[in-house]
Protein backbone atom coordinates (compact mmCIF):
# COMPACT_ATOMS: atom_id res chain seq x y z
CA UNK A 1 -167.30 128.58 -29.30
CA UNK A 2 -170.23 128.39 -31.56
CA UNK A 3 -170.61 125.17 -33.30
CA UNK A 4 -170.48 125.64 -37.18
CA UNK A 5 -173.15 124.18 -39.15
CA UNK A 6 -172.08 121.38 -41.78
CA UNK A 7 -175.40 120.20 -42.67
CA UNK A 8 -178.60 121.19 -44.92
CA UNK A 9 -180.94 118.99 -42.52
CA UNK A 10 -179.87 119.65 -38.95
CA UNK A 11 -181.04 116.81 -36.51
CA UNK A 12 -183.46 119.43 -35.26
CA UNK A 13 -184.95 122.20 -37.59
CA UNK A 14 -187.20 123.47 -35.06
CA UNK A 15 -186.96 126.88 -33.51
CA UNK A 16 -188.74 127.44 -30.41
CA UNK A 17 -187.49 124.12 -29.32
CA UNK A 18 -184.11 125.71 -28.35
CA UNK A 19 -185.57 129.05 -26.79
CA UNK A 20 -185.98 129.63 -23.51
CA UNK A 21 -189.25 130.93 -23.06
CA UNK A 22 -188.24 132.95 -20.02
CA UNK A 23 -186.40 135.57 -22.15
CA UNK A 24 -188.86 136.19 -24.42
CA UNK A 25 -190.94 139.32 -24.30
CA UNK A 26 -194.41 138.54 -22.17
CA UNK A 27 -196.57 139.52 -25.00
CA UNK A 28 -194.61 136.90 -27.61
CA UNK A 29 -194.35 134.28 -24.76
CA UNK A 30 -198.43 134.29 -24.21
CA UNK A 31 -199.23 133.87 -28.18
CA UNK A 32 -197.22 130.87 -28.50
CA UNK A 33 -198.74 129.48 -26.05
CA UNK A 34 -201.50 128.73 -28.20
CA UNK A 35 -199.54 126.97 -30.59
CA UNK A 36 -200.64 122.95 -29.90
CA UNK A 37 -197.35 121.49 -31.54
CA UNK A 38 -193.21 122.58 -32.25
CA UNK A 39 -193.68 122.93 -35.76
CA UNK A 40 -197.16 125.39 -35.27
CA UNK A 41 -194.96 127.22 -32.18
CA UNK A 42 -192.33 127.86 -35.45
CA UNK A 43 -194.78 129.01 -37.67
CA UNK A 44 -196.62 131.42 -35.27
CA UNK A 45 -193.08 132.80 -34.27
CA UNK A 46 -192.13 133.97 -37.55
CA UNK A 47 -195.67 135.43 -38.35
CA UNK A 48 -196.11 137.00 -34.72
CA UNK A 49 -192.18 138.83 -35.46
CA UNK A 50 -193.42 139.54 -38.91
CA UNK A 51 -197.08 141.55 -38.37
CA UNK A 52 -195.76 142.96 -35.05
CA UNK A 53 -192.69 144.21 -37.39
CA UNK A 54 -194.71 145.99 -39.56
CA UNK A 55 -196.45 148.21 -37.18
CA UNK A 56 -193.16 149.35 -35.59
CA UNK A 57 -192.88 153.17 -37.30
CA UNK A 58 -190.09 155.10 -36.30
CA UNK A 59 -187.45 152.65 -35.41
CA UNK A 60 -184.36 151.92 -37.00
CA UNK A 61 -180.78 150.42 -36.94
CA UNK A 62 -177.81 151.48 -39.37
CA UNK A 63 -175.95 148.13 -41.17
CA UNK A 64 -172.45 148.33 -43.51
CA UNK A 65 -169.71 150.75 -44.09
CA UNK A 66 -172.80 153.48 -45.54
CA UNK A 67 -174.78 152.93 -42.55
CA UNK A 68 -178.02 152.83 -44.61
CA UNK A 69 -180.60 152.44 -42.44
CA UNK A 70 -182.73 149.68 -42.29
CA UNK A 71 -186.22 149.12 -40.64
CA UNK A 72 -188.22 146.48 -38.46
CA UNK A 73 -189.88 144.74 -41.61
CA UNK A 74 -189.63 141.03 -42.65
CA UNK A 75 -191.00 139.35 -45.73
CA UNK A 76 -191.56 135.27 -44.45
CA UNK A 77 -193.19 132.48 -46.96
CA UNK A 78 -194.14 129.23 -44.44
CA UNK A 79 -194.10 126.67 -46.96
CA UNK A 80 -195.58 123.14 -46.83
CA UNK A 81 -197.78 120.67 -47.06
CA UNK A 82 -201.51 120.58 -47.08
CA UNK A 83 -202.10 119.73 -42.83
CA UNK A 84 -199.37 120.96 -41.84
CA UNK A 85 -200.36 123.38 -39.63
CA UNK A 86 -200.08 126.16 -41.50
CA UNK A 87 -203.22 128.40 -40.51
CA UNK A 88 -201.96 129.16 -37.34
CA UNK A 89 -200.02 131.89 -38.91
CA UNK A 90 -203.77 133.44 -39.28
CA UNK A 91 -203.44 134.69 -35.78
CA UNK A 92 -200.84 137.37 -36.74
CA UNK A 93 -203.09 138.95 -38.73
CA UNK A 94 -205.57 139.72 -35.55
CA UNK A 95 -202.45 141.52 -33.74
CA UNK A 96 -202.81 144.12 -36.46
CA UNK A 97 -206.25 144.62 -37.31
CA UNK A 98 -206.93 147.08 -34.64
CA UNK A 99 -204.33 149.57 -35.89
CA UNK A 100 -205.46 148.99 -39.69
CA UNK A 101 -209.09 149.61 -38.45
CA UNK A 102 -207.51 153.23 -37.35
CA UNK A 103 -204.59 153.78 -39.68
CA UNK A 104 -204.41 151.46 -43.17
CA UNK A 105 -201.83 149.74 -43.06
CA UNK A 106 -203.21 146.02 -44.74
CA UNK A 107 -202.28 145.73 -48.51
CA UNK A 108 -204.03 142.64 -50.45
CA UNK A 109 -202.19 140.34 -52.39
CA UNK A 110 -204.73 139.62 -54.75
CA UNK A 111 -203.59 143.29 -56.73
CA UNK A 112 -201.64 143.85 -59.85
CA UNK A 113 -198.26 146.08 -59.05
CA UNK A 114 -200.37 149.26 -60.11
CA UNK A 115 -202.74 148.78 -57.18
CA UNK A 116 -200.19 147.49 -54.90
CA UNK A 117 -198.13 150.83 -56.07
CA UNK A 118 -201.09 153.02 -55.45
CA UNK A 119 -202.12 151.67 -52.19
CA UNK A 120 -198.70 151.47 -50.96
CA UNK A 121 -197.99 155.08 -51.56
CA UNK A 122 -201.43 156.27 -50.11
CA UNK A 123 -199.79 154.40 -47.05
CA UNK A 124 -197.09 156.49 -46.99
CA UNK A 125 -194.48 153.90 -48.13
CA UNK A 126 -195.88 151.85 -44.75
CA UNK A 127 -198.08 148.13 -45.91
CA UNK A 128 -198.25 144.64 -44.39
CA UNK A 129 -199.04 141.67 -46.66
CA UNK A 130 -200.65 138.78 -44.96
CA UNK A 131 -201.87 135.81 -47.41
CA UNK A 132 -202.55 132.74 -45.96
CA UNK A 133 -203.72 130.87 -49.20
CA UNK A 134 -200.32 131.22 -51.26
CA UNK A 135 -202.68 130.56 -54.20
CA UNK A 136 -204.54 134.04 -53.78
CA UNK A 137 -201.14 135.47 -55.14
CA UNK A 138 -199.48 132.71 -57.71
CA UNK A 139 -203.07 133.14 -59.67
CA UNK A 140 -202.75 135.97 -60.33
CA UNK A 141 -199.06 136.53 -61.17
CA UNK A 142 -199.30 133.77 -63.34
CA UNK A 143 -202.72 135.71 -65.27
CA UNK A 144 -201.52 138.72 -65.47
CA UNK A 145 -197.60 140.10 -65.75
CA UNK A 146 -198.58 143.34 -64.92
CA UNK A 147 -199.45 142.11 -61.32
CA UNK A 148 -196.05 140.89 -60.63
CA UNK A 149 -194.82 143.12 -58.10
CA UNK A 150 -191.66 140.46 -57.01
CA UNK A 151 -189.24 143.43 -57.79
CA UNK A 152 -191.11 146.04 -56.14
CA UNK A 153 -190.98 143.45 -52.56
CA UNK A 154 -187.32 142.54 -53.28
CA UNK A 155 -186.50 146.79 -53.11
CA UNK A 156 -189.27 147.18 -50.40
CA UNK A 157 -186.84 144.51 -48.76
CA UNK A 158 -184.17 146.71 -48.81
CA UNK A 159 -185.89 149.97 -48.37
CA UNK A 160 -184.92 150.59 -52.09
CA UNK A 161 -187.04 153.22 -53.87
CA UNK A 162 -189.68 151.47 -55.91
CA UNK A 163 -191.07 153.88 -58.70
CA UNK A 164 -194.24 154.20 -60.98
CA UNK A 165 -193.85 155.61 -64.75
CA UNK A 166 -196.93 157.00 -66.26
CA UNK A 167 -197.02 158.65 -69.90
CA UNK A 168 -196.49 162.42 -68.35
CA UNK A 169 -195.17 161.77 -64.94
CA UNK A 170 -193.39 159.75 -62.29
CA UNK A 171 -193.85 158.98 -59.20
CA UNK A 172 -191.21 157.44 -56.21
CA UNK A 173 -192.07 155.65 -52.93
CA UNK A 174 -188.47 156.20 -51.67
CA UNK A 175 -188.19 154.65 -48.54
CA UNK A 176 -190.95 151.76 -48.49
CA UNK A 177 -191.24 149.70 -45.44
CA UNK A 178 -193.04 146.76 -46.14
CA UNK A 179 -193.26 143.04 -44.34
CA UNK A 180 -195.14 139.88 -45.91
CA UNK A 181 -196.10 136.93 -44.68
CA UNK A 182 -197.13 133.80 -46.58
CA UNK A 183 -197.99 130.30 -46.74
CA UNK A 184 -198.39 128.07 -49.48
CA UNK A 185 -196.76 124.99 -51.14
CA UNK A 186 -193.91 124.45 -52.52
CA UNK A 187 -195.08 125.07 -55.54
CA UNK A 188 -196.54 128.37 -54.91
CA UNK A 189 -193.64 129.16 -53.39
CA UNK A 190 -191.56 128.72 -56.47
CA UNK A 191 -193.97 131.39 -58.41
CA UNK A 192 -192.79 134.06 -56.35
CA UNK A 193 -188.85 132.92 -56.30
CA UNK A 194 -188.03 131.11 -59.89
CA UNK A 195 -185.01 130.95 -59.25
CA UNK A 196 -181.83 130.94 -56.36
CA UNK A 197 -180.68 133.36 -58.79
CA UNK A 198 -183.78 135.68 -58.26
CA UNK A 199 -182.91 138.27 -55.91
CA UNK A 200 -186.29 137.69 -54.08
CA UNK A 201 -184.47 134.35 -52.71
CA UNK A 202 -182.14 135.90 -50.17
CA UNK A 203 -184.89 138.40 -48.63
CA UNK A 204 -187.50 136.40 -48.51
CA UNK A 205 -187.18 134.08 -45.53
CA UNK A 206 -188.21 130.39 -45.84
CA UNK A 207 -189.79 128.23 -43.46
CA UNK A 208 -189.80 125.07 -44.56
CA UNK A 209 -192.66 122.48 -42.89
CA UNK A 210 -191.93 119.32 -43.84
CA UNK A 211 -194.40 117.15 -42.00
CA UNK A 212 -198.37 116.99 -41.23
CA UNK A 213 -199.62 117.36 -38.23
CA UNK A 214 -201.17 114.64 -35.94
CA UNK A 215 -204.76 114.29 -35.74
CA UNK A 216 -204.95 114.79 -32.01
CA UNK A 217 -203.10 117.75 -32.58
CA UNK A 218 -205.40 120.01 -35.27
CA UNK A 219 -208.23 118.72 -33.30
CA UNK A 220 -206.96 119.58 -29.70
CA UNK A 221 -209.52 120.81 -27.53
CA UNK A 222 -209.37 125.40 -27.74
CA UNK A 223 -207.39 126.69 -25.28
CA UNK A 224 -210.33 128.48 -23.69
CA UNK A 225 -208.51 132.16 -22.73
CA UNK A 226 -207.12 132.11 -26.20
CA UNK A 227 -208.99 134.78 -27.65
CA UNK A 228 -208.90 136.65 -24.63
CA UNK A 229 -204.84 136.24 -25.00
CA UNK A 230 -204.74 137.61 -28.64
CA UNK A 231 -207.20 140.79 -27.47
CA UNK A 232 -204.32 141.81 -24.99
CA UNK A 233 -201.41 140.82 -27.17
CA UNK A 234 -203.14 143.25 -30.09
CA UNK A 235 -204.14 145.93 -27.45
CA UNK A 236 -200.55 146.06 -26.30
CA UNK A 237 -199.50 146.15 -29.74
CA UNK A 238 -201.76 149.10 -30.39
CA UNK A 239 -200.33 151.10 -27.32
CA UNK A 240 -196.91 150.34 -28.37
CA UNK A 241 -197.46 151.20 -32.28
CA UNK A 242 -199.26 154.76 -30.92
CA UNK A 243 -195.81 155.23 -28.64
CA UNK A 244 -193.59 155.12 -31.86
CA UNK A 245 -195.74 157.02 -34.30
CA UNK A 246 -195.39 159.92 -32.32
CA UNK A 247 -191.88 159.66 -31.20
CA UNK A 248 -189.06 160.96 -33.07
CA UNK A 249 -186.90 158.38 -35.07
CA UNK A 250 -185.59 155.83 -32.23
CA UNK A 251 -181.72 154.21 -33.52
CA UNK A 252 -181.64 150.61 -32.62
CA UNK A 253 -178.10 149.48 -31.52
CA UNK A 254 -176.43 146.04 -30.76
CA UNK A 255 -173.63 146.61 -27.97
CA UNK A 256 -170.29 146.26 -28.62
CA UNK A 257 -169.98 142.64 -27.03
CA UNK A 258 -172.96 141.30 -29.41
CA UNK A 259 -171.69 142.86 -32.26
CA UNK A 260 -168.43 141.13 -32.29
CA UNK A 261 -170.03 138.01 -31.49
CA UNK A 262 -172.05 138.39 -34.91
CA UNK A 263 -169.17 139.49 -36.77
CA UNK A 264 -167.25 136.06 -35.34
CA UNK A 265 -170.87 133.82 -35.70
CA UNK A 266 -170.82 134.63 -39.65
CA UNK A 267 -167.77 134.30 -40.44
CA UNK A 268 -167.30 131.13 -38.88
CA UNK A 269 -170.77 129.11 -38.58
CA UNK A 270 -171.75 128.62 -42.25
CA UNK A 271 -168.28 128.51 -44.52
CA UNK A 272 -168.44 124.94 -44.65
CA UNK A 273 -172.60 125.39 -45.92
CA UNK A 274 -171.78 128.22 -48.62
CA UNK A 275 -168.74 125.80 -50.23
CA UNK A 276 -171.29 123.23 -50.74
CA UNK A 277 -174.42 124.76 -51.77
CA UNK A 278 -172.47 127.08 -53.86
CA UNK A 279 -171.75 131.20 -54.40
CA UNK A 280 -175.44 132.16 -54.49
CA UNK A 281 -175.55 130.99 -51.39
CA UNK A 282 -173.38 133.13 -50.36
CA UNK A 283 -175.64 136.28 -50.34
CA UNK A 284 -178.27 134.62 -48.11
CA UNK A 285 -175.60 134.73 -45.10
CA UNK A 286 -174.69 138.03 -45.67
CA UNK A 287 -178.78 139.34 -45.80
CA UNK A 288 -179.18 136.85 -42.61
CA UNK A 289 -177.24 139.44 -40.59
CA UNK A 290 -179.49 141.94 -41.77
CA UNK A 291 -182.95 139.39 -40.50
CA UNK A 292 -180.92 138.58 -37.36
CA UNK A 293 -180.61 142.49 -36.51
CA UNK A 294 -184.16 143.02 -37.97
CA UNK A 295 -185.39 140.17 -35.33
CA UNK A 296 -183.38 141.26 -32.15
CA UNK A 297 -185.02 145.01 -32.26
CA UNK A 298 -188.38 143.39 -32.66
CA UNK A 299 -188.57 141.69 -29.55
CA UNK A 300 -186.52 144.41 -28.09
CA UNK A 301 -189.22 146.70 -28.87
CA UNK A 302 -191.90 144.51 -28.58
CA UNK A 303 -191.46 144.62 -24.83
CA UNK A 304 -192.63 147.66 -24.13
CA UNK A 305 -191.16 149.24 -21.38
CA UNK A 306 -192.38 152.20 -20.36
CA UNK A 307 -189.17 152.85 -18.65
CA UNK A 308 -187.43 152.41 -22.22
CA UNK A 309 -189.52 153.66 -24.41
CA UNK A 310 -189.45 157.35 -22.40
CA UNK A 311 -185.57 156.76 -22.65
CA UNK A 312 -185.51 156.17 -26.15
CA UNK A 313 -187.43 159.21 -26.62
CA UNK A 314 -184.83 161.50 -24.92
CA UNK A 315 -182.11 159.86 -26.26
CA UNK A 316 -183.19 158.61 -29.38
CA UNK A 317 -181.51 155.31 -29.61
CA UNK A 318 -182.66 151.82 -27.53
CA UNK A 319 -180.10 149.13 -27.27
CA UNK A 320 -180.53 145.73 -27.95
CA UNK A 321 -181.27 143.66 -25.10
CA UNK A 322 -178.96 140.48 -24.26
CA UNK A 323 -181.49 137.80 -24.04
CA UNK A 324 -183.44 139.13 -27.42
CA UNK A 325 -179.58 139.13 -29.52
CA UNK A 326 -178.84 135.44 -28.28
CA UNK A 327 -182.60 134.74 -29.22
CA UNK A 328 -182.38 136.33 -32.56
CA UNK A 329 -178.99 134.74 -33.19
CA UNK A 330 -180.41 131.27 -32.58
CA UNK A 331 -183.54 132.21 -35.02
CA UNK A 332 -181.01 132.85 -37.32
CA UNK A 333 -179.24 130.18 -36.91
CA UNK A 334 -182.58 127.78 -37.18
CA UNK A 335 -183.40 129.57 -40.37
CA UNK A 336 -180.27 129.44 -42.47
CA UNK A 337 -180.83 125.47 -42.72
CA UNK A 338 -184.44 126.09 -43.85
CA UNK A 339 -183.32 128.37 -46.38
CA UNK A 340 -180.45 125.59 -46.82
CA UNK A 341 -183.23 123.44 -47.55
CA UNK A 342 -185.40 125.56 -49.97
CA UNK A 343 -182.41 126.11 -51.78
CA UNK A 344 -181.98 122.51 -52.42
CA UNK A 345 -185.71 122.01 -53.00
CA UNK A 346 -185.52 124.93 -55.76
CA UNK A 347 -182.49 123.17 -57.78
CA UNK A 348 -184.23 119.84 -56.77
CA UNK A 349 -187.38 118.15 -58.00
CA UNK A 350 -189.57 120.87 -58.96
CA UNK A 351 -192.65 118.22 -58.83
CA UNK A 352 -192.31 117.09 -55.15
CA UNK A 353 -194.05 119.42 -52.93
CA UNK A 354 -191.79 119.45 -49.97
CA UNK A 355 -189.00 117.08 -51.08
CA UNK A 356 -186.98 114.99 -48.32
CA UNK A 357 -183.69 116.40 -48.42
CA UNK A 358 -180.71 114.47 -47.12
CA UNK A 359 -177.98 115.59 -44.77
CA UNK A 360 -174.66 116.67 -46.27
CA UNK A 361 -171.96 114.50 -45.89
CA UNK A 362 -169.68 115.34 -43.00
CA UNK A 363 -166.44 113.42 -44.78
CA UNK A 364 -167.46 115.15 -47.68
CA UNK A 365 -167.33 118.58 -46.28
CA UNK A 366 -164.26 117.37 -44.67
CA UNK A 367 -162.31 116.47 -47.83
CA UNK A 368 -163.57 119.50 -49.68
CA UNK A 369 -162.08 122.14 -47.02
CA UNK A 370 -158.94 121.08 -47.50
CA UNK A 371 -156.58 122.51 -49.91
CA UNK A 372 -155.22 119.90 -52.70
CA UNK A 373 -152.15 119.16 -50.70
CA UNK A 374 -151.99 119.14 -46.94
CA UNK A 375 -150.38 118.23 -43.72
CA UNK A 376 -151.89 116.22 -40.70
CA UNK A 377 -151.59 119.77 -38.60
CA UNK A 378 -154.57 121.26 -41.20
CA UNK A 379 -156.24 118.28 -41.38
CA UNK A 380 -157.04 118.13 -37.77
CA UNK A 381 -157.54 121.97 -37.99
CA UNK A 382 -160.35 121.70 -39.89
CA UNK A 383 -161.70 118.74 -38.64
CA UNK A 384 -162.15 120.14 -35.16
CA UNK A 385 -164.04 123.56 -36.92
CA UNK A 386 -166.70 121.15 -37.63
CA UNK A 387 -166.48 119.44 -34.59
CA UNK A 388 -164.95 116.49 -35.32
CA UNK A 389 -162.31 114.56 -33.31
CA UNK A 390 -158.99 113.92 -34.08
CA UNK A 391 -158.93 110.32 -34.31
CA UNK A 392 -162.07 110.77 -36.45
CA UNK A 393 -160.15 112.87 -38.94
CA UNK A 394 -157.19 110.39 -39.04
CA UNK A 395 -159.49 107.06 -39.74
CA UNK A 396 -160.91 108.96 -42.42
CA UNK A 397 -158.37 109.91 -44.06
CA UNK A 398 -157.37 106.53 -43.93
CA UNK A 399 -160.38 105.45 -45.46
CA UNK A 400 -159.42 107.93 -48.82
CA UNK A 401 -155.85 106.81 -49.01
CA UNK A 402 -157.24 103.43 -49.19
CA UNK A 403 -159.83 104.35 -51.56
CA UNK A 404 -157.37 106.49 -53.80
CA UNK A 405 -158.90 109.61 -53.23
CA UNK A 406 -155.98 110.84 -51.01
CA UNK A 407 -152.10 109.94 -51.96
CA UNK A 408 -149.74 110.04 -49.03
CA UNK A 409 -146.54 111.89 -50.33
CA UNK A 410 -144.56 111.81 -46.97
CA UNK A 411 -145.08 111.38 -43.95
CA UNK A 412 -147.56 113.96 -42.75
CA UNK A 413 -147.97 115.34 -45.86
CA UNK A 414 -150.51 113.97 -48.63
CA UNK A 415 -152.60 115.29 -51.48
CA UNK A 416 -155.65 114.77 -53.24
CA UNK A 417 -155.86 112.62 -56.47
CA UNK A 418 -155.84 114.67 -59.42
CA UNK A 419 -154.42 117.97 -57.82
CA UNK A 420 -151.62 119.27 -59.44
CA UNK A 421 -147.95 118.24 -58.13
């Protein structure tokens, strides 16, 4: 049974901490072994997943009751601190360089949504945003409106048509695929999402960084082969992106097994996080299916079987290996509390840079599930959702009928102080 998650600031927010290596696809499992530290291995996850994403034409997996299709593209902001490891994610960009050299497929961030329009389009709806210094894009949103193109990468998010309006004519990019990657601070951060009630929140992933990294470890001695392991991880790449650009559109699938196992991880792993964060909280669980789907054909993909890819031809469809869904599903599960935690950072103190936030209160969470009059039976129900043990559920509920919070009506049966009799 999967544990739910009752807390903003999980005892662990690292990622790769809980992989096992020996699933991953070779190619991802060589580039993080560059990374010197947990925290860098996160950061050069999501940014490896993101640029290898956006050179993965052709491939596709169909989501809801309209089975719109949706495409291999995240948009990630790495947000923190000043040394905290951040430029790391600067290896990404070298995966795709080769195939931009060929085929365009780089779009600056420094552009107003005119340029980013036109280049986009002269892409063929196809870009990858990669801007290390978060600053190279809040300066100039905050100069000039006109470059503000957060709408047009909230549709690009969800393949949405994003459209142009001269004084004689219009123009439609109707199916843009587009994937971002940033880093910044905090506050750069909040330039691009004002708001939890911006619809950029949901779709653009968070990765929060809240700590620097050690001296010994920015100033490790090189790993020696590592440039030599980037040229083969980008050559690989290459082959693989040249494979799908000539292939006819591939359908991504999860089996039937992993599918119910997402269905049942959703609805059961965050309830308890949604009640008390709040309803706009709401719609980043429902987009993280879309990101966990999005991540598990990635490394599907990226391992590039021959074997595979000359079946996906024929049959036009590749489904999801088992060790890449439980790998995506833990991702997912890792990233919900960092966007748990920029949520809280966003409604927070707007002048801390990465503010400490503090671990929801299990009792609390407790107390708040409940309805306003209950019966031991439900209150040990709910306790053991979250993982809690019976007598622990008992000795606090002590602890409110003591305090007044809970009255006992009967025996077995109480009710929270100011519900309704």
């Amino acid at each position: 049974m999967i544990k739910p998650i009752t807390s903003v600031a999980d005892t662990d927010m690292h990622i790769c901490a809980h992989i096992n290596p020996a699933q991953l696809p070779t190619m991802l499992r060589s580039i993080l072994s560059l990374a010197p530290s947990e925290a860098e291995k996160d950061m050069l996850l999501m940014s490896t997943l993101t640029a290898c994403g956006s050179v993965m034409p052709n491939v596709y997996f169909r989501y809801g009751v309209a089975a719109k299709r949706y495409y291999p593209n995240l948009q990630v902001f790495i947000v923190g601190s000043a040394a905290s490891g951040k430029g790391i994610a600067n290896l990404a960009l070298d995966l795709v360089k080769p195939i931009d050299e060929c085929t365009p497929i780089l779009i600056p961030g420094d552009a107003t949504y005119a340029a980013f329009y036109q280049q986009l389009a002269k892409q063929h709806g196809h870009g990858y945003i990669h801007e290390s210094e978060g600053s190279v894009i809040t300066d100039v949103w905050r100069r000039q409106q006109a470059a503000n193109y957060n709408t047009a990468l909230r549709k690009a998010a969800e393949h949405e048509p994003i459209s142009r309006t001269r004084c004689r004519e219009t123009s439609v990019i109707e199916h843009p695929q587009v994937s971002a990657l940033f880093t910044g601070t905090f506050g750069q951060y909040k330039v691009l999402v004002p708001s939890i009630e911006n619809g950029y929140f949901s779709r653009l992933l968070a990765v929060v960084v809240d700590e620097c990294q050690p001296f010994s470890s920015r100033y490790a001695r090189p790993v020696e082969d590592a440039p030599a392991i980037m040229q083969t991880a980008a050559q690989q790449l290459y082959r693989l992106y040249e494979q799908l650009l000539f292939a006819k559109p591939i359908e991504f699938r999860l089996t039937d097994e992993q599918f119910t196992r997402m269905l049942h991880h959703f609805e059961n792993a965050y309830p308890a996080l949604i009640k008390m964060l709040g309803s706009n909280f709401h719609s980043v669980v429902l987009r993280m299916a879309i990101q966990v789907m999005r991540i598990a054909m990635i490394l599907t993909v990226m391992r590039e079987d021959s074997s595979l890819m000359s079946r996906a031809q024929n049959k036009e469809k590749i489904i999801c290996c088992d060790d890449d869904y439980r790998t995506a599903e833990l991702i997912g599960n890792k990233l919900i509390l960092h966007m748990a935690q920029a949520y809280r950072m966003i409604e927070g103190d707007k002048q801390v840079m990465v503010p400490t936030v503090k671990a929801l209160d299990q009792k609390q969470i407790l107390l708040s599930l409940l309805p306003d009059e209950f019966e031991s039976k439900k209150l040990v129900e709910e306790a053991k959702t979250q993982g809690l043990t019976e007598r622990t559920a008992f000795r606090w509920n002590d602890e409110w009928i003591q305090t007044g919070i809970v009255l006992k009506v009967r025996h077995g049966v109480y009710r929270k102080q100011g519900a309704c009799a």
